[in-house]
C-alpha atoms as a PDB file:
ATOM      1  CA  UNK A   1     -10.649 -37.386 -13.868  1.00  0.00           C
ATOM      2  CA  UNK A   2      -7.783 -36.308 -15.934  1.00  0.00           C
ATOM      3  CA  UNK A   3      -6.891 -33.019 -16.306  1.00  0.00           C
ATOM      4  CA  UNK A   4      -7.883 -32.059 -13.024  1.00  0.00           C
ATOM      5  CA  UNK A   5      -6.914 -29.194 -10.747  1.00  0.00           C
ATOM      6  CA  UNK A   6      -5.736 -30.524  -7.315  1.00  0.00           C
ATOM      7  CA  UNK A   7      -4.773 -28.533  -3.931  1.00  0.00           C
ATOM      8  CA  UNK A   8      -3.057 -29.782  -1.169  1.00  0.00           C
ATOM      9  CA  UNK A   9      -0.930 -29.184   1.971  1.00  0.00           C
ATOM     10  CA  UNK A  10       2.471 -29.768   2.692  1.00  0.00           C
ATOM     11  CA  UNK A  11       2.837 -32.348   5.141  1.00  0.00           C
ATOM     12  CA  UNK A  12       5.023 -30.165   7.048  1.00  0.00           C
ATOM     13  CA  UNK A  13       2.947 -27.111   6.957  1.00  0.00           C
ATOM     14  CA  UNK A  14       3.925 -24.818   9.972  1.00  0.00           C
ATOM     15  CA  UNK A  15       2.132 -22.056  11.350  1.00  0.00           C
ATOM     16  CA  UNK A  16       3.552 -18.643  10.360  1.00  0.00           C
ATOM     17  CA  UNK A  17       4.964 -16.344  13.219  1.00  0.00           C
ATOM     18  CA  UNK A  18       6.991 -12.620  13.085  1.00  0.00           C
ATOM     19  CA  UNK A  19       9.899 -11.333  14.934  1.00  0.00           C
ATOM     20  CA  UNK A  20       9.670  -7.664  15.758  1.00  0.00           C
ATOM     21  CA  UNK A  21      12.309  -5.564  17.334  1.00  0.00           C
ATOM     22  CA  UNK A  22      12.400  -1.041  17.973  1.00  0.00           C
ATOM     23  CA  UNK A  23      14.372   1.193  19.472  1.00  0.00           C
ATOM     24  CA  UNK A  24      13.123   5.279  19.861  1.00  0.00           C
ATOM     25  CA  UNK A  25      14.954   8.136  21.594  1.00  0.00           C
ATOM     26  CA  UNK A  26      12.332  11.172  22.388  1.00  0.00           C
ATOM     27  CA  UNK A  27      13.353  14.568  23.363  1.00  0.00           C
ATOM     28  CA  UNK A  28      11.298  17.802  24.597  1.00  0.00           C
ATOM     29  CA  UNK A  29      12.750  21.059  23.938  1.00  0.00           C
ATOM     30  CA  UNK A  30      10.073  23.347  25.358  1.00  0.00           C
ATOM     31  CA  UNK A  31       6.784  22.753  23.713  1.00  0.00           C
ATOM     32  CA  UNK A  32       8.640  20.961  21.228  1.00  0.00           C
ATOM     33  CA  UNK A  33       8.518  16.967  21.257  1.00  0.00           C
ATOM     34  CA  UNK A  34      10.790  15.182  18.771  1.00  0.00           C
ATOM     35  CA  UNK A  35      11.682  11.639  18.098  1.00  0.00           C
ATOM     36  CA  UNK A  36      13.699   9.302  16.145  1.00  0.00           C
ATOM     37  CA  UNK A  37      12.540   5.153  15.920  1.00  0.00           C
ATOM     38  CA  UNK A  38      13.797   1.948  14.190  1.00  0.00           C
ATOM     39  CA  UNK A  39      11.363  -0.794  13.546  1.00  0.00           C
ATOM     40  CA  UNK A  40      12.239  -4.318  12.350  1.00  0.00           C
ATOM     41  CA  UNK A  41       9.666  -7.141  12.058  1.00  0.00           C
ATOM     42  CA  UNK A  42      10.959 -10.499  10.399  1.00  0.00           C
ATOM     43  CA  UNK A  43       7.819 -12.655   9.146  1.00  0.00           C
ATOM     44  CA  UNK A  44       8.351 -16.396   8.843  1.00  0.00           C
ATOM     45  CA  UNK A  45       6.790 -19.493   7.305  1.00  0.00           C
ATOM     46  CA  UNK A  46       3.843 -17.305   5.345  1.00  0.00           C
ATOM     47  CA  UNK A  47       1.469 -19.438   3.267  1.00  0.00           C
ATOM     48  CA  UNK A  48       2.226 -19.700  -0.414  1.00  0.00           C
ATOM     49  CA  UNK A  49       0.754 -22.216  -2.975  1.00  0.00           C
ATOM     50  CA  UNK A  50       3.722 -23.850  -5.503  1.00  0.00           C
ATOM     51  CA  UNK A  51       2.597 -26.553  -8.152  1.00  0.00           C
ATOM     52  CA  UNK A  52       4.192 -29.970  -7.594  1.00  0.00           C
ATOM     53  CA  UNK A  53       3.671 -31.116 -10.576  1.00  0.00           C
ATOM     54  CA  UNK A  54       5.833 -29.226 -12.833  1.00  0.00           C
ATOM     55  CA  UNK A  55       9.332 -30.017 -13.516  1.00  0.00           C
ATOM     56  CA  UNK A  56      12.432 -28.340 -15.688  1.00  0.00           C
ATOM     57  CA  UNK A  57      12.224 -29.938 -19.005  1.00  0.00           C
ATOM     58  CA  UNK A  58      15.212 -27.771 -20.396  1.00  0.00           C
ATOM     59  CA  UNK A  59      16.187 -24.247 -21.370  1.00  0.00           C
ATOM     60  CA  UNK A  60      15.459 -21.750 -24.902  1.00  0.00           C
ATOM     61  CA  UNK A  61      18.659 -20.660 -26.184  1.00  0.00           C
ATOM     62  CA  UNK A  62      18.112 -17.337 -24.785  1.00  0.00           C
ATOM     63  CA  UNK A  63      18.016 -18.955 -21.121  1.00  0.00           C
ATOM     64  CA  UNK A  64      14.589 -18.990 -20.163  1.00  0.00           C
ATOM     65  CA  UNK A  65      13.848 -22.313 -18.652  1.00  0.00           C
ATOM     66  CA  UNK A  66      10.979 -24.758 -20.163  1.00  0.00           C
ATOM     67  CA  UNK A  67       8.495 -26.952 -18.180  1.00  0.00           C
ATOM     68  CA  UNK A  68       6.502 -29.877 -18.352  1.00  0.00           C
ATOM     69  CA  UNK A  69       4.221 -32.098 -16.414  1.00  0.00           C
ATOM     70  CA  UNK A  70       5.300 -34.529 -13.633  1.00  0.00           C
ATOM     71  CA  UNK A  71       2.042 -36.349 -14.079  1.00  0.00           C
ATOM     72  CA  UNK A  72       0.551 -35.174 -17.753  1.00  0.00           C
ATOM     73  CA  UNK A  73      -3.011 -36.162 -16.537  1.00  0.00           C
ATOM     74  CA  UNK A  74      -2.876 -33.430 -13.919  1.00  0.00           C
ATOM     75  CA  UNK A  75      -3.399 -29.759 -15.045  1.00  0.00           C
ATOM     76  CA  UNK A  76      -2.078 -27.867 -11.500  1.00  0.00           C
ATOM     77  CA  UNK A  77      -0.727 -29.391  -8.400  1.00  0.00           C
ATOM     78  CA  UNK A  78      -0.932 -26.625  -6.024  1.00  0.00           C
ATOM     79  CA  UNK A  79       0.134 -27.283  -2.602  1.00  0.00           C
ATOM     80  CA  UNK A  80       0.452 -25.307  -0.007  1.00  0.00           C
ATOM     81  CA  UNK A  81       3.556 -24.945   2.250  1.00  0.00           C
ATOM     82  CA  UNK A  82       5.069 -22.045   4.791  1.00  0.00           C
ATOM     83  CA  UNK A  83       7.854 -21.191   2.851  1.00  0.00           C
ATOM     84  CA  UNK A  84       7.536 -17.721   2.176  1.00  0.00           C
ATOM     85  CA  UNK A  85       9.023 -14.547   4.703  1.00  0.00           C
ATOM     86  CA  UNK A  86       8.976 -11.030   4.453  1.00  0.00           C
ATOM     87  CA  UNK A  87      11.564  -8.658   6.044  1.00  0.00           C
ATOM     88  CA  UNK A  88      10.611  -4.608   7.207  1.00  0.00           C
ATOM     89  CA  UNK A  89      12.592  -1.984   8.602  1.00  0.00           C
ATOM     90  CA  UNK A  90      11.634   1.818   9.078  1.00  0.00           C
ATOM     91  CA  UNK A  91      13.390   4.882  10.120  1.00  0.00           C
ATOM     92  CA  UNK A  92      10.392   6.918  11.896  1.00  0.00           C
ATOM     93  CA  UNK A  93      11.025  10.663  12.564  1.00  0.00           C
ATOM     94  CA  UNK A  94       8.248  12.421  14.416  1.00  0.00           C
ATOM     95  CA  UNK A  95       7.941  16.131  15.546  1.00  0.00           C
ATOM     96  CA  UNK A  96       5.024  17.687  17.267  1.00  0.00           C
ATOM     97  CA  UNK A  97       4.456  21.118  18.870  1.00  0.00           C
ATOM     98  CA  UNK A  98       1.362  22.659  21.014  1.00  0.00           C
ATOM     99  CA  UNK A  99       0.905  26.421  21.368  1.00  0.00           C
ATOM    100  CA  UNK A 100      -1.061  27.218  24.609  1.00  0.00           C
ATOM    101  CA  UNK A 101      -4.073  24.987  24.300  1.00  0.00           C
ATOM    102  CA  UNK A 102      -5.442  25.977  20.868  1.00  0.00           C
ATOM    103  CA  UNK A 103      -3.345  25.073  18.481  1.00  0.00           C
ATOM    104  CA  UNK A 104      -1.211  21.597  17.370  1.00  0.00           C
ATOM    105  CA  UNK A 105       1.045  20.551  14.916  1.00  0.00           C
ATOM    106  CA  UNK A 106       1.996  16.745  14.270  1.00  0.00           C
ATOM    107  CA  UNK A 107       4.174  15.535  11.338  1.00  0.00           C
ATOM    108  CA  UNK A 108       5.912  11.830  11.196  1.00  0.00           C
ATOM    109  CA  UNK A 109       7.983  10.720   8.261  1.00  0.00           C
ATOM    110  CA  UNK A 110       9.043   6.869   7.271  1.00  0.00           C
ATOM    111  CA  UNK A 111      11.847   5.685   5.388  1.00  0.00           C
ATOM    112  CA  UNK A 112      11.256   2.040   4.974  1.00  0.00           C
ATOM    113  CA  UNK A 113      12.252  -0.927   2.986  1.00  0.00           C
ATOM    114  CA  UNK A 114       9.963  -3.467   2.516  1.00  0.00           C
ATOM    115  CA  UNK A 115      10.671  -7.429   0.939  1.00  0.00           C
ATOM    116  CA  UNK A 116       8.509 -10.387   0.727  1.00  0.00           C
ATOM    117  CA  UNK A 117       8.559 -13.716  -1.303  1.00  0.00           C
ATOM    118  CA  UNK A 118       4.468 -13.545  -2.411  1.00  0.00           C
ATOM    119  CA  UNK A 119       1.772 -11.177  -2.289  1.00  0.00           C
ATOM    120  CA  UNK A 120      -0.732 -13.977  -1.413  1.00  0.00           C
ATOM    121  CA  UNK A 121      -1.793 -17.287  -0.618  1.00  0.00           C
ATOM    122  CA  UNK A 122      -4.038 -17.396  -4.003  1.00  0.00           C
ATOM    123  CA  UNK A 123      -2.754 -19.769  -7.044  1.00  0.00           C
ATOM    124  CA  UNK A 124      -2.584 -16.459  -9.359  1.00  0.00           C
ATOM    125  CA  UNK A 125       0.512 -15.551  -7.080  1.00  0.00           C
ATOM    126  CA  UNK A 126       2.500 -18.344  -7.133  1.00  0.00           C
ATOM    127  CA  UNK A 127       5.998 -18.502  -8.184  1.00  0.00           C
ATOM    128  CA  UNK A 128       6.802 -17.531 -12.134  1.00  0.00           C
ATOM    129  CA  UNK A 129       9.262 -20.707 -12.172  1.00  0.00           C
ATOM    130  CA  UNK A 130       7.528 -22.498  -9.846  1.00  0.00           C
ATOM    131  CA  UNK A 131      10.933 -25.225  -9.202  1.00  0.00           C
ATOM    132  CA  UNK A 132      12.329 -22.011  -8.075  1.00  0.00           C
ATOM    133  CA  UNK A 133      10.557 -20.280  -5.544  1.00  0.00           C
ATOM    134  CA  UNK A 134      13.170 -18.232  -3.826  1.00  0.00           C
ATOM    135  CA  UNK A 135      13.688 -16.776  -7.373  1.00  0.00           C
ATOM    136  CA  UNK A 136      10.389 -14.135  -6.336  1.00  0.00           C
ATOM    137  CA  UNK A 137      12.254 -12.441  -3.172  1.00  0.00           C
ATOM    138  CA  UNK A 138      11.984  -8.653  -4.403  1.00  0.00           C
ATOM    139  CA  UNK A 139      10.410  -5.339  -3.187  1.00  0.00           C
ATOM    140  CA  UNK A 140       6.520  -6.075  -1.682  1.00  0.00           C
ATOM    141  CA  UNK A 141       3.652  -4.656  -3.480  1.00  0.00           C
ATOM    142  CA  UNK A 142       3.106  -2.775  -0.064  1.00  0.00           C
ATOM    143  CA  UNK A 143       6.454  -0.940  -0.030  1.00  0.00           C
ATOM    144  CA  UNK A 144       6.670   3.064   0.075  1.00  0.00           C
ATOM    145  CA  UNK A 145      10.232   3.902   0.494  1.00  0.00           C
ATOM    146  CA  UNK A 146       9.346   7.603   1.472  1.00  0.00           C
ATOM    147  CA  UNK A 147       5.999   8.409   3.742  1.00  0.00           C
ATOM    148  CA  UNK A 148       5.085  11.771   5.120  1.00  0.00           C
ATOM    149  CA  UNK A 149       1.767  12.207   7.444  1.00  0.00           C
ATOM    150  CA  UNK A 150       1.078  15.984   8.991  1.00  0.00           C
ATOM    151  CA  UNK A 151      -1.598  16.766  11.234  1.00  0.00           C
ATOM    152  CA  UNK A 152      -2.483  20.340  12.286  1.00  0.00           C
ATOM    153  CA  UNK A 153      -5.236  21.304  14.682  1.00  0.00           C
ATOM    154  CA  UNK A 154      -6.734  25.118  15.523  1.00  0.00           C
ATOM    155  CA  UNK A 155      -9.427  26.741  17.573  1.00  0.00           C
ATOM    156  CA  UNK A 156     -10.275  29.797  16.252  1.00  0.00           C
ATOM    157  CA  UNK A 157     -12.016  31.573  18.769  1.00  0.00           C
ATOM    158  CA  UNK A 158     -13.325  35.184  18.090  1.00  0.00           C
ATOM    159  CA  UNK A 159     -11.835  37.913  20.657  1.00  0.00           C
ATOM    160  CA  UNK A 160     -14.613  40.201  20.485  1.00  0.00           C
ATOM    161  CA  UNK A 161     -14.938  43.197  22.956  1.00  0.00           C
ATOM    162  CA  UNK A 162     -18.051  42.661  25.844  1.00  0.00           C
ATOM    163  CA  UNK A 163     -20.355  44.678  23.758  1.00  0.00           C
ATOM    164  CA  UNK A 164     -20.207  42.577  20.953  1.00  0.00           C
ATOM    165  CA  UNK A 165     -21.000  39.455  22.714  1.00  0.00           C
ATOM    166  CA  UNK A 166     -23.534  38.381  19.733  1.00  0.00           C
ATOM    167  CA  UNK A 167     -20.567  38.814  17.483  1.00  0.00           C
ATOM    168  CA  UNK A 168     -18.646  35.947  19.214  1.00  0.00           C
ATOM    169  CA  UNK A 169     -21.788  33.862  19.581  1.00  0.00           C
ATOM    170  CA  UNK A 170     -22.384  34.106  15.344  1.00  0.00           C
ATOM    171  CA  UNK A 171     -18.252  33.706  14.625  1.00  0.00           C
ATOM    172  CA  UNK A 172     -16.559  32.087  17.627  1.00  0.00           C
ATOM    173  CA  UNK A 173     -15.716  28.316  18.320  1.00  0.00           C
ATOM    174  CA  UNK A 174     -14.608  27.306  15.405  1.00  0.00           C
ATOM    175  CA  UNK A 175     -12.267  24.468  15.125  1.00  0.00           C
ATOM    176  CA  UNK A 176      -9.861  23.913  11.724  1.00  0.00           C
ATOM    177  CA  UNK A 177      -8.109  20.765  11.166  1.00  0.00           C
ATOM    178  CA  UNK A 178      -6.080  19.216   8.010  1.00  0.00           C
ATOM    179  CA  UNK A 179      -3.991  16.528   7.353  1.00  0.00           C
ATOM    180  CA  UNK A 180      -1.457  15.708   4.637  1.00  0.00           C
ATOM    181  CA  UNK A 181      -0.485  12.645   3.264  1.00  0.00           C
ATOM    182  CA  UNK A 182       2.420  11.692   1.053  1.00  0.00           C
ATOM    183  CA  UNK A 183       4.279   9.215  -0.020  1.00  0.00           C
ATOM    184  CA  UNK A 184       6.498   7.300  -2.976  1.00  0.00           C
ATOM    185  CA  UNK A 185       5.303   4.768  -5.469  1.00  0.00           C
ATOM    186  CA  UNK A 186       4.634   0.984  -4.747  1.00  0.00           C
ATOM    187  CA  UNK A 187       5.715  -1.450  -6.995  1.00  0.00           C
ATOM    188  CA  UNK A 188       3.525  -3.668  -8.742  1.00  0.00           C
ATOM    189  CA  UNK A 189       3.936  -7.256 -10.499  1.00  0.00           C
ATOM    190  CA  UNK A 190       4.494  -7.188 -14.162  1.00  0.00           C
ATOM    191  CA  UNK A 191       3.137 -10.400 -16.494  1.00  0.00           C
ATOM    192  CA  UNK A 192       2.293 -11.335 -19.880  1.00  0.00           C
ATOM    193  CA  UNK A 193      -1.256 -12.288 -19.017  1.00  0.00           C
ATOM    194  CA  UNK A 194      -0.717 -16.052 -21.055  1.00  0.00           C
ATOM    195  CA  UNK A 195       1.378 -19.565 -20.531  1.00  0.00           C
ATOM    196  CA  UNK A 196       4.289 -18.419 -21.745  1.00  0.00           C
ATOM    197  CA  UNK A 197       6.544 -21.022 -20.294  1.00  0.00           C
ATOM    198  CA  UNK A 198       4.821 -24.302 -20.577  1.00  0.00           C
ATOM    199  CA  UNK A 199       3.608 -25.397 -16.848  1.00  0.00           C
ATOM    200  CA  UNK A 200      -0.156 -24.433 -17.744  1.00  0.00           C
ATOM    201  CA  UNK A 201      -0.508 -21.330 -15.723  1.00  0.00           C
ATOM    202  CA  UNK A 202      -1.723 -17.848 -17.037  1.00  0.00           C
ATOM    203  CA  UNK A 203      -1.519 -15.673 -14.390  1.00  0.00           C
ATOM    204  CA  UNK A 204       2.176 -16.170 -12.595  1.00  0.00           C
ATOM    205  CA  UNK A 205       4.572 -15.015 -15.876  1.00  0.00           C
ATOM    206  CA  UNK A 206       6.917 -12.079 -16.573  1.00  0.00           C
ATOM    207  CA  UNK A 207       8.493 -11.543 -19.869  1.00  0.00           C
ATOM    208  CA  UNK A 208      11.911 -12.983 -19.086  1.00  0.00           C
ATOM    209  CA  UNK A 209      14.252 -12.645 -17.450  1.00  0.00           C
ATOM    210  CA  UNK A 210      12.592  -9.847 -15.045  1.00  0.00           C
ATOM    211  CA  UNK A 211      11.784 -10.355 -11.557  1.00  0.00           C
ATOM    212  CA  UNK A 212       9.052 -10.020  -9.400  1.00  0.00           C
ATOM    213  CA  UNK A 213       7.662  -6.380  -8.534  1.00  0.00           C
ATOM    214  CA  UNK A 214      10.165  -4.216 -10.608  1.00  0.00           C
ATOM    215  CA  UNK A 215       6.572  -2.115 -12.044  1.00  0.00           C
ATOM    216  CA  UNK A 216       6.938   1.112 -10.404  1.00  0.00           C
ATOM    217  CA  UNK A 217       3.713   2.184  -9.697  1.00  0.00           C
ATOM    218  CA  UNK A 218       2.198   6.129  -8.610  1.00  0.00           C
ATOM    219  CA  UNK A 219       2.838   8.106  -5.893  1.00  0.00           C
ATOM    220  CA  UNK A 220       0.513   9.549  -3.409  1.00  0.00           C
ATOM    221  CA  UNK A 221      -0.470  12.796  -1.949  1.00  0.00           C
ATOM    222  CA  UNK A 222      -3.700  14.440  -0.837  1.00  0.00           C
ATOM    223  CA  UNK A 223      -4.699  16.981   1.515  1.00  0.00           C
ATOM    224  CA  UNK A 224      -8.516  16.835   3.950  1.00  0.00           C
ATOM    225  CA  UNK A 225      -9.638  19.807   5.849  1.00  0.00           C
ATOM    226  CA  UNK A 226     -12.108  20.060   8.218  1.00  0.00           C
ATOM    227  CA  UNK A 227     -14.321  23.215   9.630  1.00  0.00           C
ATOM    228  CA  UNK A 228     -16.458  22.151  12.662  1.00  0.00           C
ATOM    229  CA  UNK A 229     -17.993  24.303  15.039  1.00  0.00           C
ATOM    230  CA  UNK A 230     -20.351  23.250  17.942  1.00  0.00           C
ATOM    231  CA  UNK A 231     -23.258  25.329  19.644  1.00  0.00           C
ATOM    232  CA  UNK A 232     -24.667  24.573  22.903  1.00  0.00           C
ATOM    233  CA  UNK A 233     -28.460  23.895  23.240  1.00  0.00           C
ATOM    234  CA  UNK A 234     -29.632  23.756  26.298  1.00  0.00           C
ATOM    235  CA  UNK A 235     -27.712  22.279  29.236  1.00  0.00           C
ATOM    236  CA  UNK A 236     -27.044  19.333  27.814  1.00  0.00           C
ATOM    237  CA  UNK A 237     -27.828  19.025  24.325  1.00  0.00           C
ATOM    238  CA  UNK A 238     -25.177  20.066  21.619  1.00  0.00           C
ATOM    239  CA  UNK A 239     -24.905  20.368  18.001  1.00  0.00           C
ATOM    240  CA  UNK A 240     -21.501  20.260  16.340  1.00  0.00           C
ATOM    241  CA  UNK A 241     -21.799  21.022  12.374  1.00  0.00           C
ATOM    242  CA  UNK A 242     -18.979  19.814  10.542  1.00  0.00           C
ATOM    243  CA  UNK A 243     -17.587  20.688   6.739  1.00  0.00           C
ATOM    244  CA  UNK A 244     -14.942  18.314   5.127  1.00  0.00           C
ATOM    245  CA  UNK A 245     -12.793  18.794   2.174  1.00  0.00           C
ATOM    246  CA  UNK A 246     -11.196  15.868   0.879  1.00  0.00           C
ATOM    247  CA  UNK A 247      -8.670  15.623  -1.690  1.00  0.00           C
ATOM    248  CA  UNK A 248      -8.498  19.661  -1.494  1.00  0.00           C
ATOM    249  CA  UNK A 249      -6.116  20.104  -4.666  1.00  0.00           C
ATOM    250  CA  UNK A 250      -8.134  17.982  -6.117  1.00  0.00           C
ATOM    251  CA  UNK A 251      -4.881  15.776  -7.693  1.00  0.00           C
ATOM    252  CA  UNK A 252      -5.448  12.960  -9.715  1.00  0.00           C
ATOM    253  CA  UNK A 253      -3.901   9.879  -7.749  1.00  0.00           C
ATOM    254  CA  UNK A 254      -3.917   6.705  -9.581  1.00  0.00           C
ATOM    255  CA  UNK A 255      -4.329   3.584  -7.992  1.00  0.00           C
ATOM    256  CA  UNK A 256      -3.434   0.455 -10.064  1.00  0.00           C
ATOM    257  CA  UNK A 257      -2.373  -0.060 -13.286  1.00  0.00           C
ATOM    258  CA  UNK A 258      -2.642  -2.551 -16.090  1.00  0.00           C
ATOM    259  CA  UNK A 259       0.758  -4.922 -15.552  1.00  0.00           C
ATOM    260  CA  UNK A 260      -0.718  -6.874 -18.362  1.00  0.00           C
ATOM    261  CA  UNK A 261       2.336  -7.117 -20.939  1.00  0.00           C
ATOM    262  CA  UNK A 262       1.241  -9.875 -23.609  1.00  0.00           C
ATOM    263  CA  UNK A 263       4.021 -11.199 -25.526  1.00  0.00           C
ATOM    264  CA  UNK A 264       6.075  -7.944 -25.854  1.00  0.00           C
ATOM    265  CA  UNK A 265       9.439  -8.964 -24.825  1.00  0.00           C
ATOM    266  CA  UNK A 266      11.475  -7.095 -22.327  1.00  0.00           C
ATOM    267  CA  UNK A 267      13.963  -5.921 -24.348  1.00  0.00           C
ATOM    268  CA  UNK A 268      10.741  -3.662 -26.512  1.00  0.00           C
ATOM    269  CA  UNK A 269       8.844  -2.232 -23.087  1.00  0.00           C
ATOM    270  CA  UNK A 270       9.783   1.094 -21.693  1.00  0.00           C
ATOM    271  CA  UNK A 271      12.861   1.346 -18.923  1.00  0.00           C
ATOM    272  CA  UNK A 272      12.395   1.858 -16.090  1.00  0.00           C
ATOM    273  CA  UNK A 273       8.837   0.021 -16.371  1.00  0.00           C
ATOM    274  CA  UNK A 274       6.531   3.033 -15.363  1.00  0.00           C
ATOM    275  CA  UNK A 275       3.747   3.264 -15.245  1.00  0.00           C
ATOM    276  CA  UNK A 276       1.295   6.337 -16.886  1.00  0.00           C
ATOM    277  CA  UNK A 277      -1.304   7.981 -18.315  1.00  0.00           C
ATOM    278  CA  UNK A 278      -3.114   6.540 -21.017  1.00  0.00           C
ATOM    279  CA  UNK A 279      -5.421   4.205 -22.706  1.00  0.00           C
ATOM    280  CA  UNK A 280      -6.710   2.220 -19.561  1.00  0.00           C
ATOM    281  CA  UNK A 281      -5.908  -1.237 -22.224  1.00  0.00           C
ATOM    282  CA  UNK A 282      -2.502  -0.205 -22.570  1.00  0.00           C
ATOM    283  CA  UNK A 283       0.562  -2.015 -21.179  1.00  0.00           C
ATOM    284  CA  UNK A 284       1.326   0.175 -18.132  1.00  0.00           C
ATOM    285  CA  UNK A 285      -1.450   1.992 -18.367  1.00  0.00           C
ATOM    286  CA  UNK A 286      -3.175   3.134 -15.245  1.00  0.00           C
ATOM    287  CA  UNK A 287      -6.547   1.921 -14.872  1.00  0.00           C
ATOM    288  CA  UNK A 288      -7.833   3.658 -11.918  1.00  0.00           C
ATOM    289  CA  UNK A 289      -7.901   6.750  -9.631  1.00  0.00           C
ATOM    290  CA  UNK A 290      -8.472   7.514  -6.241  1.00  0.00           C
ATOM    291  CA  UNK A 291     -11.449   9.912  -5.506  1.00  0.00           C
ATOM    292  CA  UNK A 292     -11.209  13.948  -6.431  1.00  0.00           C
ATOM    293  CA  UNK A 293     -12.441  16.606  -4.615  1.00  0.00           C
ATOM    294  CA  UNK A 294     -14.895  15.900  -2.302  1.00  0.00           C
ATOM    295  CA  UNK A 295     -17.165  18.281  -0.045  1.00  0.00           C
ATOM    296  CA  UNK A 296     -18.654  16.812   2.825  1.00  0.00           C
ATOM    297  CA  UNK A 297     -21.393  18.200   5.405  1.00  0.00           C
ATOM    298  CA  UNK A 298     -22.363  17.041   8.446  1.00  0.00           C
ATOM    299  CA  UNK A 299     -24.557  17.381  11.611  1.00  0.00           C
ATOM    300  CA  UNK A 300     -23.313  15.500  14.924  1.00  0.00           C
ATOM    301  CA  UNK A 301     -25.966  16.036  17.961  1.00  0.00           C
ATOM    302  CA  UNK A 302     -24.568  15.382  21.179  1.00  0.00           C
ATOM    303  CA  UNK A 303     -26.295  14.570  24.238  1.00  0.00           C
END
């Protein structure tokens, strides 16, 4: 049939594997535990799809290259070969402290760097030149340079004199927890949303000449409590009530955005390409938003 969409594999398809390496040094100073890590992982021979069937025809005056068909009865030629890698490494700092028995504090922080040749095995991720697939190394969708996760944990027990034994009963055995999370933005993939160069595929192009990933996305933070407190029934049945508080400052955190470009060239978008607030159909626009304030109750019976 002409026309047709084929998918393949390359004949020397091999199986993708990673390399991982880390070193930590941990210290206690009193109640104190602190720690400093370095994590490398190398993955090689990741699945990626790259059409066959399109060759370099010649180049614009402006550089950007043009395409044709190999066979012009074949639309796509996507085959699929282990060509792609992705290299991580992470500076981990971790503290944690524990007064007495009722109360903990845990906070970690990454500084990471995160590359990759594809975001995935689909045909909407292949290469924007596809005769020129090592053209799309660049920062992965995944990366956060900066990450910082806290944990804190308290009983709160009531100290209430012997007489007032019904006092502690109705306000004692409480337990608070939070945690905080923040980090830096992720990039995302920026694309005109049309064939713009030729080799009959609408989803893989960037205005030219950028690369792959240079979107910077939104950042992240939020902050969860928790109130629980559990009451003894009997000798073996207990009920722990729980209250939850997610996204407590209730800040707007956007999660994607529309990379969507059209035909505006690069030279006439916005630099750095940012992304923001706005009409969701709007170049750079975000178009979504992680949940706001949430209250949660709950009853756990244990037994």
């Amino acid at each position: 049939m002409p026309f047709r969409l084929e998918f393949g594999v390359d004949p020397h398809f091999a199986n993708p594997y990673a390399e991982q390496a880390s070193f930590e040094i941990q210290h206690a100073f009193g109640d104190i535990t602190v720690s400093a890590a370095y994590n490398f992982n190398r993955g090689l021979h990741g699945p990626r799809a790259i059409d066959r069937n399109v060759i370099r025809t010649g180049t614009q005056p402006d550089g950007q290259p043009i395409f044709g068909q190999l066979n012009p009865l074949v639309l796509q030629d996507n085959i699929y070969d282990a060509s792609a890698n992705n290299y991580y490494n992470a500076l981990v700092l971790h503290a944690s402290r524990r007064w007495k028995r009722s109360y903990l504090f845990d906070a970690s922080y990454t500084f990471s760097k995160d590359i990759d040749d594809v975001t995935d095995f689909a045909p909407d991720y292949e290469p924007d030149n596809e005769t020129d697939a090592r053209a799309e190394r660049a920062l992965s969708p995944f990366y956060r340079k900066h990450s910082l996760v806290g944990t804190a944990v308290a009983d709160l027990p009531l100290r209430a004199p012997a007489h007032s034994d019904w006092v502690h009963q109705l306000l004692g055995n409480f337990k608070a927890s939070g945690i905080l999370q923040a980090s830096s933005f992720r990039p995302f993939n920026v694309i005109t949303g049309y064939d713009s160069a030729g080799d009959n595929h609408t989803d893989t192009h960037r205005p030219y000449p950028l690369g792959r990933d240079a979107g910077i996305g939104p950042d992240f933070c939020s902050l969860d409590l928790r109130l629980s407190r559990e009451i003894p029934v009997g000798e073996r049945l207990r009920l722990q009530f729980t209250g939850d508080l997610f996204n407590t400052l209730n800040r707007t955190n956007f999660r994607t955005v529309n990379n969507v470009v059209g035909s505006i060239p690069l030279s006439m978008l916005p630099q750095p390409l940012t992304g923001h607030k706005g009409n969701p159909t709007d170049p750079l626009a975000f178009t979504s938003a992680y949940d706001p304030r949430q209250l949660q109750a709950g009853l756990w019976v244990r037994f």
